[in-house]
C-alpha atoms as a PDB file:
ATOM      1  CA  UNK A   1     101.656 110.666 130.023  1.00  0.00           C
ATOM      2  CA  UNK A   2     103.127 112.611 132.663  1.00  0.00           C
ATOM      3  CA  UNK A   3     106.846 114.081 132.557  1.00  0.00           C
ATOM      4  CA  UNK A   4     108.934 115.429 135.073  1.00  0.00           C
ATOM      5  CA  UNK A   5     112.663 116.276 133.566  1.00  0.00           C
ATOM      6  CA  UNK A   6     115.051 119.145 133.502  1.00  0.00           C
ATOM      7  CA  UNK A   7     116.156 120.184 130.421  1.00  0.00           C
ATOM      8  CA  UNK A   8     119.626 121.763 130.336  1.00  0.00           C
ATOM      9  CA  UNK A   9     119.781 124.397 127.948  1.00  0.00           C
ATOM     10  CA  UNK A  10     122.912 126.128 129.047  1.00  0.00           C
ATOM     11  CA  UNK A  11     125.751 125.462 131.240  1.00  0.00           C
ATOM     12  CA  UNK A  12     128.476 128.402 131.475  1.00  0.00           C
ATOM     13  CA  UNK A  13     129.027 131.267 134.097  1.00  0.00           C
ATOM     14  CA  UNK A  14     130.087 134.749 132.635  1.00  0.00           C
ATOM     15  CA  UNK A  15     130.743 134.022 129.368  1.00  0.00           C
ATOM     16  CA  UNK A  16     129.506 131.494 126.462  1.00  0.00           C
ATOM     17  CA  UNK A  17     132.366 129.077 125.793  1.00  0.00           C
ATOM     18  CA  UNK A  18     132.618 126.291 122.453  1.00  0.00           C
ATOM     19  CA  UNK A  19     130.876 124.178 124.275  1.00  0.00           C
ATOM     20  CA  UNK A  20     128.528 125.550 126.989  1.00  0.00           C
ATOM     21  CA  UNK A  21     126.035 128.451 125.943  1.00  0.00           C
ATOM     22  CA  UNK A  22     124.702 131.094 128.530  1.00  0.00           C
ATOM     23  CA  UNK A  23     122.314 129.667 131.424  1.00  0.00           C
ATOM     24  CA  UNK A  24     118.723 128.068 130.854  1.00  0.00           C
ATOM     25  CA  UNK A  25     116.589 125.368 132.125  1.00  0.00           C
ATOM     26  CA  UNK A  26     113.359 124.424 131.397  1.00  0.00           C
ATOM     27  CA  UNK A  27     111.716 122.135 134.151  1.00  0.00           C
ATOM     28  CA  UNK A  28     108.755 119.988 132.632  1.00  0.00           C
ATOM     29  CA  UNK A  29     106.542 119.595 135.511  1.00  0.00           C
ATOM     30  CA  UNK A  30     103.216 117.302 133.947  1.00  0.00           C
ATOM     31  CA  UNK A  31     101.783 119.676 131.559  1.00  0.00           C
ATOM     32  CA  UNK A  32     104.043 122.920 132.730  1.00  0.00           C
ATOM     33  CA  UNK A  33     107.094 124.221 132.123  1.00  0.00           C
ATOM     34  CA  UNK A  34     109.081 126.615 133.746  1.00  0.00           C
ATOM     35  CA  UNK A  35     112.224 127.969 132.540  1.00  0.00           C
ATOM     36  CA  UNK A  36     114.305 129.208 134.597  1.00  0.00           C
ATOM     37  CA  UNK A  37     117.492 132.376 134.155  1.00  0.00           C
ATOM     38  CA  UNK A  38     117.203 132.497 130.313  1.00  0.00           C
ATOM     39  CA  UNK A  39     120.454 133.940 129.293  1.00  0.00           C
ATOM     40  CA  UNK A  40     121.809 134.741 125.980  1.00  0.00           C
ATOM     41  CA  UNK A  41     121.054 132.207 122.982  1.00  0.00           C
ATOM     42  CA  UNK A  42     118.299 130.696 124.930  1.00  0.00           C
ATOM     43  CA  UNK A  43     115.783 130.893 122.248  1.00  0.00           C
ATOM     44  CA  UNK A  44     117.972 128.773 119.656  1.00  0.00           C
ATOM     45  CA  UNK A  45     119.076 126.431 122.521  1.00  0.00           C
ATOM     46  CA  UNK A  46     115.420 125.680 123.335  1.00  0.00           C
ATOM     47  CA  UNK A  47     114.853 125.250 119.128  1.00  0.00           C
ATOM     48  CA  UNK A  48     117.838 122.327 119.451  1.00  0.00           C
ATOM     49  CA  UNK A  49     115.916 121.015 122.453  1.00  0.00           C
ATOM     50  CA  UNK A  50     113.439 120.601 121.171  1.00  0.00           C
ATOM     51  CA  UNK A  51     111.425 122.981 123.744  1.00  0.00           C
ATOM     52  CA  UNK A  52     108.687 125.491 121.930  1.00  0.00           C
ATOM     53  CA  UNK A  53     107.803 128.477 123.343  1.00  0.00           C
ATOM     54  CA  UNK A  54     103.944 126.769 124.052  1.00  0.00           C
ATOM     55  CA  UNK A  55     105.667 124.765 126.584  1.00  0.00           C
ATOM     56  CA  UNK A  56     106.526 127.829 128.952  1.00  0.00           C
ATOM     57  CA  UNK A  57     103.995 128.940 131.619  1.00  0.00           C
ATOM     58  CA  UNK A  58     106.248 130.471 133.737  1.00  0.00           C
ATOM     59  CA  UNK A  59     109.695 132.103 133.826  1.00  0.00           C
ATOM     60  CA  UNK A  60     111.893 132.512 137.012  1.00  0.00           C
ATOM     61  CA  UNK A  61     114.612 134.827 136.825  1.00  0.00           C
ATOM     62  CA  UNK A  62     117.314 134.311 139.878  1.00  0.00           C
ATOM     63  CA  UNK A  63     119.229 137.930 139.587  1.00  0.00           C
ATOM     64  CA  UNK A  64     120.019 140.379 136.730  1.00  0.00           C
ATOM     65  CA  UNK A  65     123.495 139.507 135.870  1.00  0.00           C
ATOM     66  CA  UNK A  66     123.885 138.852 132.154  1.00  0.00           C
ATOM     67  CA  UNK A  67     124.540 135.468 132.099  1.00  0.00           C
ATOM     68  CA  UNK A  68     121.056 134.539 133.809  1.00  0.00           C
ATOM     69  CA  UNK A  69     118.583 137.517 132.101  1.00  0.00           C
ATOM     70  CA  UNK A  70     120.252 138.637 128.708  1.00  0.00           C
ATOM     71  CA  UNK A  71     117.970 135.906 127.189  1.00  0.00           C
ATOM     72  CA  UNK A  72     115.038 136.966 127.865  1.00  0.00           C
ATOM     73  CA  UNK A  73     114.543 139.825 124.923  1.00  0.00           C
ATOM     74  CA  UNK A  74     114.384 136.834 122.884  1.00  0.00           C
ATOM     75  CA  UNK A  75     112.497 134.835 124.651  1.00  0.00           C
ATOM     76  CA  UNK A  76     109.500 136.929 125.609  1.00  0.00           C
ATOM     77  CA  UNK A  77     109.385 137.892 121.896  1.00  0.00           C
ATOM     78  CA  UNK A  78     109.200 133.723 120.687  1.00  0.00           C
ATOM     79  CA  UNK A  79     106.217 133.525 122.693  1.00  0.00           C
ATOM     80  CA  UNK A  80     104.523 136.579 121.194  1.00  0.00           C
ATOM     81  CA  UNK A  81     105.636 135.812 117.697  1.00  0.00           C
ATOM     82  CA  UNK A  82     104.612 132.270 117.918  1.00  0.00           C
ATOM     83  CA  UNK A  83     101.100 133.690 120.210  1.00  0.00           C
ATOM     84  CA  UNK A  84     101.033 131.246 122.662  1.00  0.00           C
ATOM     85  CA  UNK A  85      97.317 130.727 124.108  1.00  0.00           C
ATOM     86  CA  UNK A  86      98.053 130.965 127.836  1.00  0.00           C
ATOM     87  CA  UNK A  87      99.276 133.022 130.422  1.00  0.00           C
ATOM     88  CA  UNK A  88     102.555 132.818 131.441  1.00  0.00           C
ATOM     89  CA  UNK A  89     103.918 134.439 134.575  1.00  0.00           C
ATOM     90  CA  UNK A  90     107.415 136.069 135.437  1.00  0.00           C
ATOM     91  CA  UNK A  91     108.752 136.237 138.942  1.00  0.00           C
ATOM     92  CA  UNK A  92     112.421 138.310 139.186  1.00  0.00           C
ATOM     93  CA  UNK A  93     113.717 140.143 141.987  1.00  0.00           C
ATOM     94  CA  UNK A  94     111.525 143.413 142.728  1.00  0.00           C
ATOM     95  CA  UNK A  95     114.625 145.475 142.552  1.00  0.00           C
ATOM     96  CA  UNK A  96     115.087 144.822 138.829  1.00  0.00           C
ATOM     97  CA  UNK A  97     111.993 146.052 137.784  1.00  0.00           C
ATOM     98  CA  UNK A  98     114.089 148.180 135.350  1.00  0.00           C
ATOM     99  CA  UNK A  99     116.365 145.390 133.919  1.00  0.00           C
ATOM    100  CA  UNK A 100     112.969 143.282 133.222  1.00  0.00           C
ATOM    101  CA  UNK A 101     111.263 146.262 131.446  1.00  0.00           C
ATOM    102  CA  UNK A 102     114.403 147.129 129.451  1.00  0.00           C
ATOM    103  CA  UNK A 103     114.358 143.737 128.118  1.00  0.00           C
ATOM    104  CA  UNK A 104     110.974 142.910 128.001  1.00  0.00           C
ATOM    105  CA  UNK A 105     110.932 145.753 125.599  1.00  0.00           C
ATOM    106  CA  UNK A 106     114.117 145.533 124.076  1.00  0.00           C
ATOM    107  CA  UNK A 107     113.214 146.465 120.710  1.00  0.00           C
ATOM    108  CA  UNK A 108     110.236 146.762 118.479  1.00  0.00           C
ATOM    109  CA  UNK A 109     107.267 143.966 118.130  1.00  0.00           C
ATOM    110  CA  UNK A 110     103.346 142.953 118.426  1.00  0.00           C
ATOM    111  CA  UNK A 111     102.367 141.895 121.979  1.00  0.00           C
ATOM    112  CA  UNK A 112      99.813 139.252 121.407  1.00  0.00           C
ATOM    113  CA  UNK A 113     100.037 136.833 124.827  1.00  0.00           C
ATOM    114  CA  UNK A 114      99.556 137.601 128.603  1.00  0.00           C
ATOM    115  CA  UNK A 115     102.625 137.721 130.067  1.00  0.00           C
ATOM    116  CA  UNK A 116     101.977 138.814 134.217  1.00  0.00           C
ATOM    117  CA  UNK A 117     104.852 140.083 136.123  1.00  0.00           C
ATOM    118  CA  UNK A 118     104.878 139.105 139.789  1.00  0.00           C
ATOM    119  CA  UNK A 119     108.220 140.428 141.164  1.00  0.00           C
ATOM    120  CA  UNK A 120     109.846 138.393 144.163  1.00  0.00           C
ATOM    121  CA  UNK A 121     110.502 141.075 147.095  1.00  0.00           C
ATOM    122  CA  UNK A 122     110.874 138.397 149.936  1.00  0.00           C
ATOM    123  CA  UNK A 123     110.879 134.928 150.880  1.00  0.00           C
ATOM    124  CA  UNK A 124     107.677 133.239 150.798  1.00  0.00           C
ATOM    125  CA  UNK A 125     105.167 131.327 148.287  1.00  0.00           C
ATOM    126  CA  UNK A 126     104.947 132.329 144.557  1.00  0.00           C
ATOM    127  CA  UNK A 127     102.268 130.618 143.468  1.00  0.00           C
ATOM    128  CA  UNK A 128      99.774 127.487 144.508  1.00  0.00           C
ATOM    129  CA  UNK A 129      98.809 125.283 141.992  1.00  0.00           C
ATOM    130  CA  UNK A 130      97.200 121.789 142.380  1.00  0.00           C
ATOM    131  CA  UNK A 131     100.520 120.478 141.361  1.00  0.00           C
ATOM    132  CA  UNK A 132     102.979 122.641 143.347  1.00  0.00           C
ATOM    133  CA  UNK A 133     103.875 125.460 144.985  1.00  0.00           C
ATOM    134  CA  UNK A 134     106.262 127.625 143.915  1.00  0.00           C
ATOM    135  CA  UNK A 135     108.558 129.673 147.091  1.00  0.00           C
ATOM    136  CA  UNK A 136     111.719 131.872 146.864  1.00  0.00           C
ATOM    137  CA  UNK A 137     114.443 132.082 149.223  1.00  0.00           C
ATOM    138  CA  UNK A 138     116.547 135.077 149.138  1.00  0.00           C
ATOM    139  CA  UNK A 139     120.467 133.927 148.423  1.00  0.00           C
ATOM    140  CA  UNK A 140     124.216 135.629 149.057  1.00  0.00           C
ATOM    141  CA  UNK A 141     125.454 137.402 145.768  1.00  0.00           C
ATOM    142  CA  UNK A 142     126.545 141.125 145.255  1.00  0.00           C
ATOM    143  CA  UNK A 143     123.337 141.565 143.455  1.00  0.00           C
ATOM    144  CA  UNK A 144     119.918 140.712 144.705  1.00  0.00           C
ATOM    145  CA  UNK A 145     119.005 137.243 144.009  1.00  0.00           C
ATOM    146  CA  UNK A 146     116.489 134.652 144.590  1.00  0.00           C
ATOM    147  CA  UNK A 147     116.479 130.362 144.483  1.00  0.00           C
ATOM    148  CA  UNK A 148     113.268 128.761 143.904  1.00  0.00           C
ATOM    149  CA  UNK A 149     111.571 125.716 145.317  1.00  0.00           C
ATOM    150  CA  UNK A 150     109.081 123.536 143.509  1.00  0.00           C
ATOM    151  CA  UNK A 151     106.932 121.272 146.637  1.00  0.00           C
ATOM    152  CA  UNK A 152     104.096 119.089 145.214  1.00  0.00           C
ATOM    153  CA  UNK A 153     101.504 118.121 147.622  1.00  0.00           C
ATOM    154  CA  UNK A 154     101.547 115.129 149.592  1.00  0.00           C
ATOM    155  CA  UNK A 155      99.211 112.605 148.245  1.00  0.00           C
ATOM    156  CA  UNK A 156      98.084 109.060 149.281  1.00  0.00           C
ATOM    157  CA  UNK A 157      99.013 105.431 148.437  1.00  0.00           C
ATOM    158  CA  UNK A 158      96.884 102.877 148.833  1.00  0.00           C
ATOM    159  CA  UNK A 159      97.612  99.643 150.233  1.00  0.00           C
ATOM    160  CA  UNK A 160      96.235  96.363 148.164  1.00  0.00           C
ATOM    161  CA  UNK A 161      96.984  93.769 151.029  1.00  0.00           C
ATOM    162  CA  UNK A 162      95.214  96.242 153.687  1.00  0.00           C
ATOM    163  CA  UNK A 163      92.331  97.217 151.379  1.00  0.00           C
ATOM    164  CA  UNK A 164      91.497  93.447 150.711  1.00  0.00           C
ATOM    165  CA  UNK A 165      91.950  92.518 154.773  1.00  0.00           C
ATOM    166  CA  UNK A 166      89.116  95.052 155.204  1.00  0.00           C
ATOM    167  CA  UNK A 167      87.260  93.456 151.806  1.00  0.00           C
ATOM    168  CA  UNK A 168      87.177  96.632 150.173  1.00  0.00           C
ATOM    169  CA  UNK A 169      87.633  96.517 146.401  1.00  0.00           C
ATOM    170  CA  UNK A 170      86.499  97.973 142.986  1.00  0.00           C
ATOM    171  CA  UNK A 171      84.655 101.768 143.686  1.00  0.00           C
ATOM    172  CA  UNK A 172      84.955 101.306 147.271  1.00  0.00           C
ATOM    173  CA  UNK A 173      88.541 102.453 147.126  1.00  0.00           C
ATOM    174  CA  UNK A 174      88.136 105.099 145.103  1.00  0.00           C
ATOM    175  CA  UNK A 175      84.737 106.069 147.782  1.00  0.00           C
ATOM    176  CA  UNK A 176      87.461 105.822 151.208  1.00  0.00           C
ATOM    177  CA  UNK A 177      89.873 107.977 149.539  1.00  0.00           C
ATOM    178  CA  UNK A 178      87.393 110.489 148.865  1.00  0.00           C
ATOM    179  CA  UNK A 179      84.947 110.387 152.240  1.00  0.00           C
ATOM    180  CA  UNK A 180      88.253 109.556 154.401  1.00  0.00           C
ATOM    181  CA  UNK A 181      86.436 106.424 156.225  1.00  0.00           C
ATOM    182  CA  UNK A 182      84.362 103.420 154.672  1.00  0.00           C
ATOM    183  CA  UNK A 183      81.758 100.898 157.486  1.00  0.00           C
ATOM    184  CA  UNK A 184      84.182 102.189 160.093  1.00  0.00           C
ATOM    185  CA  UNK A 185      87.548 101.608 158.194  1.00  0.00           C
ATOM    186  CA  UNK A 186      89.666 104.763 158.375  1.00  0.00           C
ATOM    187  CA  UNK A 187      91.616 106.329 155.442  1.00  0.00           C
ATOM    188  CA  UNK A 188      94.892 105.646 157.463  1.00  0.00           C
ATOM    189  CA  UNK A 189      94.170 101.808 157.912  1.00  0.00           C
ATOM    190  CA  UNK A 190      94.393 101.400 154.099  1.00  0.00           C
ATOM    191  CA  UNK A 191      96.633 103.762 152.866  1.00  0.00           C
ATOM    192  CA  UNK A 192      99.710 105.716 153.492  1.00  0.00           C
ATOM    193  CA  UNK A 193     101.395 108.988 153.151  1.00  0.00           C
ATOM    194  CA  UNK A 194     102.928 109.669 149.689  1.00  0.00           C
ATOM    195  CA  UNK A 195     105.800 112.269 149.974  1.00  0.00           C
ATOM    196  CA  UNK A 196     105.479 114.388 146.679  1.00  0.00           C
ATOM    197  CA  UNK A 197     108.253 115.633 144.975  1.00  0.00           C
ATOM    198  CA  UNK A 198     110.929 118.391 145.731  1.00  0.00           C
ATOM    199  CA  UNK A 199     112.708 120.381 143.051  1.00  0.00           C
ATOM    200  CA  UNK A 200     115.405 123.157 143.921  1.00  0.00           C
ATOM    201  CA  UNK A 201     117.204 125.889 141.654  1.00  0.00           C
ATOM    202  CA  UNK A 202     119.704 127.309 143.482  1.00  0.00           C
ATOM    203  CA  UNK A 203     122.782 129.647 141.172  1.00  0.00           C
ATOM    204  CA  UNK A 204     124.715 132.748 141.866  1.00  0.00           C
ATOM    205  CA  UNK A 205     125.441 132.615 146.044  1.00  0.00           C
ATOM    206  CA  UNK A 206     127.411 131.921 148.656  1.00  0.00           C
ATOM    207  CA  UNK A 207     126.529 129.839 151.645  1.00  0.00           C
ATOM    208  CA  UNK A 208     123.827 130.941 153.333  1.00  0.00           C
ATOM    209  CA  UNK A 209     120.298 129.759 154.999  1.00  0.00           C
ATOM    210  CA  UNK A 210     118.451 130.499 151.616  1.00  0.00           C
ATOM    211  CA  UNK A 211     120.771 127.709 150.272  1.00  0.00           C
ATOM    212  CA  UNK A 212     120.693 125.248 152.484  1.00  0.00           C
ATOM    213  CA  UNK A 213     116.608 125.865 153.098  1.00  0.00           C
ATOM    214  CA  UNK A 214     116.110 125.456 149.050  1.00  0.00           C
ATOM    215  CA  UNK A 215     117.661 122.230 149.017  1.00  0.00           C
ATOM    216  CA  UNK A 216     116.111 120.006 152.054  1.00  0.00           C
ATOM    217  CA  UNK A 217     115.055 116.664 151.164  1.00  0.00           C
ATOM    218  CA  UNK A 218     115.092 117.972 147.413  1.00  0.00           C
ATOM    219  CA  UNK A 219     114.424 114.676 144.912  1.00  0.00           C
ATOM    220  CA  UNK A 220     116.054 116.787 142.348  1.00  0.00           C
ATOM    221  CA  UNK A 221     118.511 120.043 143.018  1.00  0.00           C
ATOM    222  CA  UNK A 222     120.488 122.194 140.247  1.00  0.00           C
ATOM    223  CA  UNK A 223     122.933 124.379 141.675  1.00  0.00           C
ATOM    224  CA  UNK A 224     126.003 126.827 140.978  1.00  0.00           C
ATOM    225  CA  UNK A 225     129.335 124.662 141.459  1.00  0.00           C
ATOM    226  CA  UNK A 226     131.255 127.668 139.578  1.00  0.00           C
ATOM    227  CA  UNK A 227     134.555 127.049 141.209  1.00  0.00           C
ATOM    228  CA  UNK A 228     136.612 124.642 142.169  1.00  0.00           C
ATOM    229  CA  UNK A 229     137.485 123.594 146.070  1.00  0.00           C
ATOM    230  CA  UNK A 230     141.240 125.018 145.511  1.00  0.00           C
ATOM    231  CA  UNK A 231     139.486 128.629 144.188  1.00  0.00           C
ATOM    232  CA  UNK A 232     136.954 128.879 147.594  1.00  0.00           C
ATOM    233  CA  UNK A 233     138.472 132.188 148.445  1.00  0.00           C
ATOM    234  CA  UNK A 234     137.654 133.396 144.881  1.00  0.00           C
ATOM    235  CA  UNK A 235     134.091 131.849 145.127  1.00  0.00           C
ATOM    236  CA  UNK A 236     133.066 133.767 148.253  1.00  0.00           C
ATOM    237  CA  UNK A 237     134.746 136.970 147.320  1.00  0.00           C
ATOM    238  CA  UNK A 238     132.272 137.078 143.713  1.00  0.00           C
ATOM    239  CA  UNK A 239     129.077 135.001 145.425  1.00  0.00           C
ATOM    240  CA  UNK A 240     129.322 131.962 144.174  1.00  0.00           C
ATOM    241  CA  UNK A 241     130.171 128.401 145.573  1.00  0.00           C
ATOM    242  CA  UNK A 242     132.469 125.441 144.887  1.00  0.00           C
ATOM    243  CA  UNK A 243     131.950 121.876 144.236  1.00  0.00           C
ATOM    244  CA  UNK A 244     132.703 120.651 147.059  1.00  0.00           C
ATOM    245  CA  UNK A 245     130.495 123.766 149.331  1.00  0.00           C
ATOM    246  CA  UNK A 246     127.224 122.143 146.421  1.00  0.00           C
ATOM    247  CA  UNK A 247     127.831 118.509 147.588  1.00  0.00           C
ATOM    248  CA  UNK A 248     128.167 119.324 151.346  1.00  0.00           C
ATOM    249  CA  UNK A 249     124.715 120.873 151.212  1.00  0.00           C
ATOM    250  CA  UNK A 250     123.127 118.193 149.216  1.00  0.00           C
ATOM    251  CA  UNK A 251     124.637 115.454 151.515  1.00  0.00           C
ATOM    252  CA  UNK A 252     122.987 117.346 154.569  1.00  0.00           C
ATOM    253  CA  UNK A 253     120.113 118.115 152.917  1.00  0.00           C
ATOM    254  CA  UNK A 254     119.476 114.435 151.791  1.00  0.00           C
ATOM    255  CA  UNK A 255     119.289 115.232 148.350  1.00  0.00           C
ATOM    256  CA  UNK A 256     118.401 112.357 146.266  1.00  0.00           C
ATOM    257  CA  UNK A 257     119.898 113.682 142.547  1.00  0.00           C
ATOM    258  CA  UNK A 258     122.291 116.257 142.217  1.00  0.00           C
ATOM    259  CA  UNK A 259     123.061 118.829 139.140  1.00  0.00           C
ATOM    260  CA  UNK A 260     126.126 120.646 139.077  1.00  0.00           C
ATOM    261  CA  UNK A 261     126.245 123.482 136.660  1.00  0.00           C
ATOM    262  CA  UNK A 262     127.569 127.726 136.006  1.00  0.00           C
ATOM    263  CA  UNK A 263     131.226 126.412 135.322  1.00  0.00           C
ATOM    264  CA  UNK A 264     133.733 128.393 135.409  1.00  0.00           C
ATOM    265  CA  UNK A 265     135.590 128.652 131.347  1.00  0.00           C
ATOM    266  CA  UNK A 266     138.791 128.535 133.690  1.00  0.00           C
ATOM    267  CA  UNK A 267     138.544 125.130 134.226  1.00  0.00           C
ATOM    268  CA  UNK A 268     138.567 122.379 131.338  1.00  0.00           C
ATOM    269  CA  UNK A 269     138.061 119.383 132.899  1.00  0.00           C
ATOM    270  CA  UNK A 270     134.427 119.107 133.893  1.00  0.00           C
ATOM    271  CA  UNK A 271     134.953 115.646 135.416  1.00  0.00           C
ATOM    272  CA  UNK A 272     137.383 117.556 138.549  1.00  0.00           C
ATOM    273  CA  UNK A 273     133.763 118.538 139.671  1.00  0.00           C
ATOM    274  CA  UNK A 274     132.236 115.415 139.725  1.00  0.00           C
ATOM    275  CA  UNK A 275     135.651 114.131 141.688  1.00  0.00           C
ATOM    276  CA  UNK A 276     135.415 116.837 143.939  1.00  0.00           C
ATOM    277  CA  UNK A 277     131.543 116.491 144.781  1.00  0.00           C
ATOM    278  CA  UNK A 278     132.017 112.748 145.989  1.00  0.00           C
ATOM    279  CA  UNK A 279     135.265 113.817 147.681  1.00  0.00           C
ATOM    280  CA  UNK A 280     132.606 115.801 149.726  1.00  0.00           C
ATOM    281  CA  UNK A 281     131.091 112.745 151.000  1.00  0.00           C
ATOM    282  CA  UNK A 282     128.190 113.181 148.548  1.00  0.00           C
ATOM    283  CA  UNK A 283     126.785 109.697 147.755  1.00  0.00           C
ATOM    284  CA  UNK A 284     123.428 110.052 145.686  1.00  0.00           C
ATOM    285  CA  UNK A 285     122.732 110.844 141.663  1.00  0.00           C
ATOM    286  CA  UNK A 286     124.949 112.778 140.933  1.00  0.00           C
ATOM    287  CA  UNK A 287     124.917 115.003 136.988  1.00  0.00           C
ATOM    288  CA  UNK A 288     127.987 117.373 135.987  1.00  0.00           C
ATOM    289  CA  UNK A 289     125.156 119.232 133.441  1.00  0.00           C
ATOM    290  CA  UNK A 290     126.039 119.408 130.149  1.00  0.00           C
ATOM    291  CA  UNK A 291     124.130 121.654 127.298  1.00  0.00           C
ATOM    292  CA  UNK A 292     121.246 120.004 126.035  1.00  0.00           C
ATOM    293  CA  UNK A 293     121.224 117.006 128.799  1.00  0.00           C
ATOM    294  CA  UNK A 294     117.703 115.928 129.921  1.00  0.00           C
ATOM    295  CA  UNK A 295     117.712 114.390 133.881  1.00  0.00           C
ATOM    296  CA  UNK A 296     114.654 113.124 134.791  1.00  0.00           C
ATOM    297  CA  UNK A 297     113.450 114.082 138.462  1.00  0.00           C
ATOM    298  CA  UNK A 298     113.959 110.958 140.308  1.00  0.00           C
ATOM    299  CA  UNK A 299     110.986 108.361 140.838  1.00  0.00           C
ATOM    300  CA  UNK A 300     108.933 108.135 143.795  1.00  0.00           C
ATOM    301  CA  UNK A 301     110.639 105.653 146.801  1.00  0.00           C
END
């Protein structure tokens, strides 16, 4: 059966704290997964996830600050160790070619998988799959950094009550779905579009048009709320937003779940986030992530 979740692997800007280990996220996409900014102690955090390293096929790495990339060593070296049978593709920002090398080869070990680099030097499409495509947007941090965009492709839904007006049942549906017409009955009389699903990882920026281009009419966005709306001053002078800055941009973007994560250790109640987001006006799912939560991408309308 078919899954679509996020699995939050780490939760904390800068610095570990007790309770919220270095960034991670693993998005289980059908029979993919794709984790994104491994940073430090994402290797045991995916072990008390329950996530194995045969579940990765790609890795997307936002920017090379520590708290998003120092996981990777480990990573890279799990999936070699444990010789995983496929492929599985990196996309970083071009300009850290040297960051990714030093830590691809970190230290000392057998290289027994495929593991492709494809570097993100602009905005554009990633990849095309059947079941998505993958784009980058470039973001507002003092480093180069990237947000990524899963789309799936439109598909159709048929209509019982308008397939049985026309008397067209059993392999005859299955025949006008393929052929697009059926003894003069068109596609469109029987069926209608089905929006596929939007996914957005947006961390380390300010406001910009990357951000607010990531996140239209996402089902499911996870984005940097590192500060609080009192510290906005602070957030724009390091690249990074505030809680309230996240919500505003998933209430115009007509987000349908929102995940707030990268918290700040200066702040120890999470919950101020989630009061500040619907201060914001923000109205839909709304997640303050938490290590090792699991948010499923929201169903189909």
């Amino acid at each position: 059966m078919s899954v679509r979740e996020l699995v939050v692997l780490g939760t904390a800007s800068q610095v570990p704290t007790r309770h919220r280990n270095h960034n991670g996220y693993l998005l289980r996409w059908d029979g993919e997964g794709i984790l994104f900014d491994p940073g430090e102690g994402t290797q045991r955090q995916m072990l008390r996830a329950g996530v194995a390293a045969h579940d990765l096929n790609r890795i997307c790495v936002t920017h090379f600050h520590g708290d998003h990339s120092l996981g990777l060593a480990g990573v890279i070296q799990r999936i070699n160790l444990d010789q995983v049978p496929h492929e599985i593709t990196a996309h970083y920002p071009r300009s850290g070619q040297r960051f990714f090398e030093r830590l691809r080869y970190a230290t000392a070990y057998r290289e027994t998988v495929a593991l492709t680099e494809a570097p993100v030097g602009t905005d554009g499409s990633l990849a095309v799959t059947p079941a998505y495509t993958l784009d980058a947007r470039r973001l507002s941090h003092p480093v180069e950094s990237y947000g990524y965009r899963l789309t799936e492709p439109d598909g159709r839904r048929m209509l019982p009550d308008r397939l049985a007006a026309h008397g067209i049942e059993g392999p005859d549906v299955g025949r006008i779905r393929r052929e697009g017409s059926l003894n003069g009955v068109a596609l469109d009389e029987v069926s209608e579009v089905r929006r596929g699903q939007r996914f957005a990882f947006v961390m380390d920026t300010r406001l910009c048009a990357g951000v607010h281009a990531l996140a239209e009419g996402c089902d499911l966005l996870v984005i940097e709320s590192t500060f609080l709306d009192e510290d906005e001053r602070l957030a724009a002078d390091h690249g990074h937003l505030t809680a309230g800055q996240a919500a505003r941009v998933a209430r115009d973007a007509d987000v349908r779940h929102l995940v707030l994560t990268h918290f700040s250790q200066r702040y120890p109640d999470p919950e101020e986030f989630e009061r500040q987001a619907r201060a914001a006006g923000y109205t839909g799912e709304l997640t303050v992530a938490r290590d090792l939560t699991r948010v499923p991408v929201p169903k189909r309308r």
